[in-house]
N, C-alpha and C. Protein backbone atom coordinates (compact mmCIF):
# COMPACT_ATOMS: atom_id res chain seq x y z
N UNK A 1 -3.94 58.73 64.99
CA UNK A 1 -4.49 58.86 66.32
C UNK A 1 -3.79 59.99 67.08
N UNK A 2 -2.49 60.49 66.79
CA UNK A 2 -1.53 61.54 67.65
C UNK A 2 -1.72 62.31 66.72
N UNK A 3 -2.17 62.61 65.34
CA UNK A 3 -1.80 63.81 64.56
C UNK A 3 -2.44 65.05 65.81
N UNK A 4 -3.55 64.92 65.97
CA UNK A 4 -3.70 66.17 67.03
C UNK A 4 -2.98 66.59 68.29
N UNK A 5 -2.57 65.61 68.77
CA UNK A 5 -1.65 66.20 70.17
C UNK A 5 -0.74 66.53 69.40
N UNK A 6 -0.18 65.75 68.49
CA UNK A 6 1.18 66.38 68.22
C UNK A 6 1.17 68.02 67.05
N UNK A 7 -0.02 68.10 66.42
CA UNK A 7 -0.13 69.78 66.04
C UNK A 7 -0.47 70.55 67.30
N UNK A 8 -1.10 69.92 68.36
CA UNK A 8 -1.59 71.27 69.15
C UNK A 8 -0.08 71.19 69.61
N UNK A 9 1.09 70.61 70.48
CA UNK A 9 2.19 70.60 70.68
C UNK A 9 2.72 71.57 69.88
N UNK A 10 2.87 71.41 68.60
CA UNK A 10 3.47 72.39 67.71
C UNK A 10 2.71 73.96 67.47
N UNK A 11 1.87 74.07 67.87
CA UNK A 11 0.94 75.50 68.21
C UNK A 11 1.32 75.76 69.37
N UNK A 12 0.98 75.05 70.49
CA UNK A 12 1.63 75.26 72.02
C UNK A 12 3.29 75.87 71.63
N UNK A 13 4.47 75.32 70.86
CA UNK A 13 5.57 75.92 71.50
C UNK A 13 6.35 77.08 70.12
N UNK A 14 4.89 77.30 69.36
CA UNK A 14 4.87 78.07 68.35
C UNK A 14 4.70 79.29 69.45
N UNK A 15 3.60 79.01 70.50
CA UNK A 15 3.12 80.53 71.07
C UNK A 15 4.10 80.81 72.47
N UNK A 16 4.99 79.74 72.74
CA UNK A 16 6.27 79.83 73.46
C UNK A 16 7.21 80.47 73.37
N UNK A 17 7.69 80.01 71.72
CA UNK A 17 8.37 80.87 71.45
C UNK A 17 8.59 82.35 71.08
N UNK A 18 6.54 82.93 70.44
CA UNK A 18 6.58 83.84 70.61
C UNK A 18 6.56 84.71 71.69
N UNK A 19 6.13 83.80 73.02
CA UNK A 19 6.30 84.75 74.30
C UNK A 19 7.32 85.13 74.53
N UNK A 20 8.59 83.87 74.73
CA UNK A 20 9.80 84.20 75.02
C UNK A 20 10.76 85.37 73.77
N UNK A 21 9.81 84.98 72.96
CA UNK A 21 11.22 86.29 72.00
C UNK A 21 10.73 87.87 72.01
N UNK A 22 9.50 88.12 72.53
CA UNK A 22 8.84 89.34 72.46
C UNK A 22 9.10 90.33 73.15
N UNK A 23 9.29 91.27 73.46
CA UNK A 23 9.69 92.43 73.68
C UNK A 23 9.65 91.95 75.20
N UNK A 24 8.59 92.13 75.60
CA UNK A 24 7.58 92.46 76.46
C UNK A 24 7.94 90.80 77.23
N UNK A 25 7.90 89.84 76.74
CA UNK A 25 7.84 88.52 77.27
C UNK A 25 9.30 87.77 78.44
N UNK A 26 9.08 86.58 78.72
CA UNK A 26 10.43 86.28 79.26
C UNK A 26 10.70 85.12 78.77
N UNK A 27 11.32 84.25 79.18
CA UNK A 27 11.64 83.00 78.51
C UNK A 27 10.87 82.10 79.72
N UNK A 28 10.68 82.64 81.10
CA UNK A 28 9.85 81.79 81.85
C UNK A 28 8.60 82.08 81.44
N UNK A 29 7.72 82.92 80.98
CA UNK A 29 6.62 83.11 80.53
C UNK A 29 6.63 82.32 79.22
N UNK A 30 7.71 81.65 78.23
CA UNK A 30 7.39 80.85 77.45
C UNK A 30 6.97 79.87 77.81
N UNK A 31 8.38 79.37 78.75
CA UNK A 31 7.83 78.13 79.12
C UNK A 31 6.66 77.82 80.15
N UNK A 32 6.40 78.42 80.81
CA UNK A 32 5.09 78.44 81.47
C UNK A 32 3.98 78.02 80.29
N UNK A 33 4.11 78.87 79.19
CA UNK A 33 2.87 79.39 78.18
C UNK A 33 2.93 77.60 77.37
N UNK A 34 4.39 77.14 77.59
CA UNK A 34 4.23 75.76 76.76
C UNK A 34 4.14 74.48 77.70
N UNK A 35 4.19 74.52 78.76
CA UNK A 35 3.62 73.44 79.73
C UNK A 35 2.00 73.44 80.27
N UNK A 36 1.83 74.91 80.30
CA UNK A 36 0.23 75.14 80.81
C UNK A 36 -0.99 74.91 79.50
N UNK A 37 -0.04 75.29 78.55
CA UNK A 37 -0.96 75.20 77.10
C UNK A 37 -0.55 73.66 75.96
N UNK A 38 0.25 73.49 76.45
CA UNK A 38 0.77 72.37 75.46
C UNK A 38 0.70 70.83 76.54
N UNK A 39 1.78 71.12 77.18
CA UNK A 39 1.93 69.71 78.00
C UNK A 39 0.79 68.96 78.61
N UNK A 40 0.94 69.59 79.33
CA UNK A 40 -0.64 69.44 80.37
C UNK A 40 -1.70 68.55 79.83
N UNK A 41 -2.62 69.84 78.91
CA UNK A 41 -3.66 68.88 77.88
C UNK A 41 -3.56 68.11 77.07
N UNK A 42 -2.39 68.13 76.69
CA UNK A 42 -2.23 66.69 75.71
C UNK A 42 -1.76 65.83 76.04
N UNK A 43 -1.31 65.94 77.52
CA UNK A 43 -0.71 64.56 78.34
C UNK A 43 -2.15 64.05 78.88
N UNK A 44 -2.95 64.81 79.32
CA UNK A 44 -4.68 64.40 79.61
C UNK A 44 -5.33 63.81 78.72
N UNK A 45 -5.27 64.89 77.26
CA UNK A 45 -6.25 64.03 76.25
C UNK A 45 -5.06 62.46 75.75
N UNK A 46 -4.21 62.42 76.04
CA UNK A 46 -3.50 61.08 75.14
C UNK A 46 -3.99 59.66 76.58
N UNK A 47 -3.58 60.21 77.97
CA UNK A 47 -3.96 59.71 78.73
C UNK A 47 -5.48 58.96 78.95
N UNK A 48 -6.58 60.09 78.69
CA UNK A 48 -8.13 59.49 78.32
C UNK A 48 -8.30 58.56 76.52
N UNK A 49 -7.35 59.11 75.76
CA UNK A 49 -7.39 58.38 74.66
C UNK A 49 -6.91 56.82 74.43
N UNK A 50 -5.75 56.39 75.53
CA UNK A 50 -5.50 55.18 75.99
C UNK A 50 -5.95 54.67 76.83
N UNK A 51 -7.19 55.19 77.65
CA UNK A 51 -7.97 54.37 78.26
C UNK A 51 -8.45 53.18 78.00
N UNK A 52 -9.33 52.97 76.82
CA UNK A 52 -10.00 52.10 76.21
C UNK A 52 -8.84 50.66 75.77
N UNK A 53 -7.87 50.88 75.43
CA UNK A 53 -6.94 50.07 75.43
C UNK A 53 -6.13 49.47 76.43
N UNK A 54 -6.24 50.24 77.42
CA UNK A 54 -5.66 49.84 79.07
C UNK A 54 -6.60 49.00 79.72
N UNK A 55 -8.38 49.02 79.48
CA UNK A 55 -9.14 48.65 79.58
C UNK A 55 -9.11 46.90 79.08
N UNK A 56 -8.97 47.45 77.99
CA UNK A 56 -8.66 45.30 76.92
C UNK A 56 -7.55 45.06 77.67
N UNK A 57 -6.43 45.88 77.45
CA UNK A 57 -4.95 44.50 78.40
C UNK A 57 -6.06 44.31 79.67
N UNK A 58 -6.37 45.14 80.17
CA UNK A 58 -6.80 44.22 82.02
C UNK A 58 -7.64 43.45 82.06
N UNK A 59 -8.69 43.48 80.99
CA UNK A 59 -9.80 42.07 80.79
C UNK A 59 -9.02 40.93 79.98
N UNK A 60 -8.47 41.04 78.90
CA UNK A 60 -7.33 40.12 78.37
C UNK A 60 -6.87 39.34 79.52
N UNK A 61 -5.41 39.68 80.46
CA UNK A 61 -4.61 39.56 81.33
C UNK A 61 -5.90 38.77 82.53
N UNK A 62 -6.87 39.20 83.20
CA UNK A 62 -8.08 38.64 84.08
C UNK A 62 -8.59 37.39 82.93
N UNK A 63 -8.91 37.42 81.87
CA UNK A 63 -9.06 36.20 81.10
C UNK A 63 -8.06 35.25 81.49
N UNK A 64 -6.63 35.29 81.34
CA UNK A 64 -5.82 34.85 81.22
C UNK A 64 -5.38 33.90 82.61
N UNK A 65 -5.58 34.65 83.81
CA UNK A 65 -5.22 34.30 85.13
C UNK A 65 -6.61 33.49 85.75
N UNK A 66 -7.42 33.83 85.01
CA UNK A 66 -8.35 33.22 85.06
C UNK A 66 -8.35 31.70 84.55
N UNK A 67 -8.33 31.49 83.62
CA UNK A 67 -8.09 30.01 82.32
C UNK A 67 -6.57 29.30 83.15
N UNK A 68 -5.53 30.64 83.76
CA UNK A 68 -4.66 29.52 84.60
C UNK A 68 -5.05 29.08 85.51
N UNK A 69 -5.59 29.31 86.53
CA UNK A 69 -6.20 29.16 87.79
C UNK A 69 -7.20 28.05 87.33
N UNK A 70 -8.06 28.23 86.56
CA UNK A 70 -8.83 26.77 85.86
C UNK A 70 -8.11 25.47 85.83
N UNK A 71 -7.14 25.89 84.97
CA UNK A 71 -6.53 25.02 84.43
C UNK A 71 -5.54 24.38 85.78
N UNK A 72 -5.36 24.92 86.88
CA UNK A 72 -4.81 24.76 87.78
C UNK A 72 -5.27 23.74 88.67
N UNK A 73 -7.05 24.08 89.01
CA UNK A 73 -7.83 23.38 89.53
C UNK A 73 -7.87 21.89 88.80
N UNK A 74 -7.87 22.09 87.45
CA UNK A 74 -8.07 21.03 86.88
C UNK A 74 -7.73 20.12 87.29
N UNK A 75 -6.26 20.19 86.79
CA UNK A 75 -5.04 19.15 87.14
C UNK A 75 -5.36 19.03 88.90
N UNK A 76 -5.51 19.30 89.96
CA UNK A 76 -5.38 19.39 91.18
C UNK A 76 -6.49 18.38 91.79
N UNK A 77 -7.69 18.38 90.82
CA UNK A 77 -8.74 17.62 91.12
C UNK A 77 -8.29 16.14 90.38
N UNK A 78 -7.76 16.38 89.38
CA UNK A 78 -7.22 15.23 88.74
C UNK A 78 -6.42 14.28 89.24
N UNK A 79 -5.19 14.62 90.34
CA UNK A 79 -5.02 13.98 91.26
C UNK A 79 -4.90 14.17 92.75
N UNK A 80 -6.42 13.78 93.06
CA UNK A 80 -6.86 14.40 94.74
C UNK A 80 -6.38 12.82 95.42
N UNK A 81 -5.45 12.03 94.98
CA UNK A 81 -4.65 11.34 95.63
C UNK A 81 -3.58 11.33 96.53
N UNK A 82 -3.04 11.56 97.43
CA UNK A 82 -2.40 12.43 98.20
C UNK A 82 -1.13 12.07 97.43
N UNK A 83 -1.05 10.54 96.93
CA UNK A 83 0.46 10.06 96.82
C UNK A 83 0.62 9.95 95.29
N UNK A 84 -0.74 10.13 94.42
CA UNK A 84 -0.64 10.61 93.22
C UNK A 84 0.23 11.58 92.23
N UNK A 85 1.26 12.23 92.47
CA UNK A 85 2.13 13.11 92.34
C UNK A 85 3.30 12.33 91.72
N UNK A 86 4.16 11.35 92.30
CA UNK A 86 4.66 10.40 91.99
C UNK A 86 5.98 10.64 92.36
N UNK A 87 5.76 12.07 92.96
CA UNK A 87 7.07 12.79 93.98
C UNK A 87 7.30 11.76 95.44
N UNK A 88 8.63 11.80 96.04
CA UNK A 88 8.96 11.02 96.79
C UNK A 88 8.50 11.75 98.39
N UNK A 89 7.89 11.49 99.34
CA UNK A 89 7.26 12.39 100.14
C UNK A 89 8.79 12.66 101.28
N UNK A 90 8.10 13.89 101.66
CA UNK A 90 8.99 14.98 102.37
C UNK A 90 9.42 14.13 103.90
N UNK A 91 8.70 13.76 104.53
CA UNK A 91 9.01 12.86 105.82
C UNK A 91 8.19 11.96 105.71
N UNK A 92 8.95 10.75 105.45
CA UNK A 92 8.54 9.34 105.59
C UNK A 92 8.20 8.63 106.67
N UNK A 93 8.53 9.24 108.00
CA UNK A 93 8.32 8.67 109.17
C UNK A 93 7.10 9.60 109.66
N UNK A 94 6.22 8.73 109.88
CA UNK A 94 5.19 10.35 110.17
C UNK A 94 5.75 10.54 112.16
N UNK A 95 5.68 11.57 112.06
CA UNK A 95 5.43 12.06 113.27
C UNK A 95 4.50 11.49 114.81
N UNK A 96 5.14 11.77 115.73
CA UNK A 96 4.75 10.72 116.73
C UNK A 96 4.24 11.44 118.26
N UNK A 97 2.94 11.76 118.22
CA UNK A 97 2.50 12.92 118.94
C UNK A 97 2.12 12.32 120.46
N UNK A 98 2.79 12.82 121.34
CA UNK A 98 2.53 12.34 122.63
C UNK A 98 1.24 12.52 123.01
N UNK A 99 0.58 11.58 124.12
CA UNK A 99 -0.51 11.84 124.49
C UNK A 99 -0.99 12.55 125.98
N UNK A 100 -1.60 13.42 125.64
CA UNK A 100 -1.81 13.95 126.81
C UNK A 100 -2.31 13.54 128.11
């Protein structure tokens, strides 16, 4: 699946290095010549090439939070008893609201 980014990479800093060693060239004109020609597009094409797979984890993961949240309701309807829990309640004295 990378054999191509990783040959054009190796063409990209093939023509780097010939900028930078050439008479005429600089070593910033290499590297220019290997980020504008190398980096760049093959950080784009690898980026659109893992799309489709970034795509499955987020429907996977939405499956997933999904079936918990189900499974959440489940149990929740299962005991719509207030005292069903079998936990000891938080204030035992209820509260004692003056009247207006």
């Amino acid at each position: 699946m990378y054999l191509i980014p990783m040959a054009w990479i190796y063409v990209a800093l093939m023509m780097a290095i010939a900028e930078a060693t050439n008479s005429n060239g600089t070593v910033l004109g290499g590297i220019m010549t290997f980020v504008l020609y190398g980096l760049l597009p093959v950080g784009l094409v690898v980026y659109l090439m893992g799309s489709s797979s970034r795509r499955k984890t987020i429907k996977a993961r939405e499956a997933a939070e999904l079936e918990a949240y189900r499974a959440a309701q489940a149990q929740a309807s299962a005991s719509s008893h207030p005292d069903a829990s079998g936990h000891a309640p938080t204030d035992p004295i209820a509260p004692v609201r003056k009247e207006p």
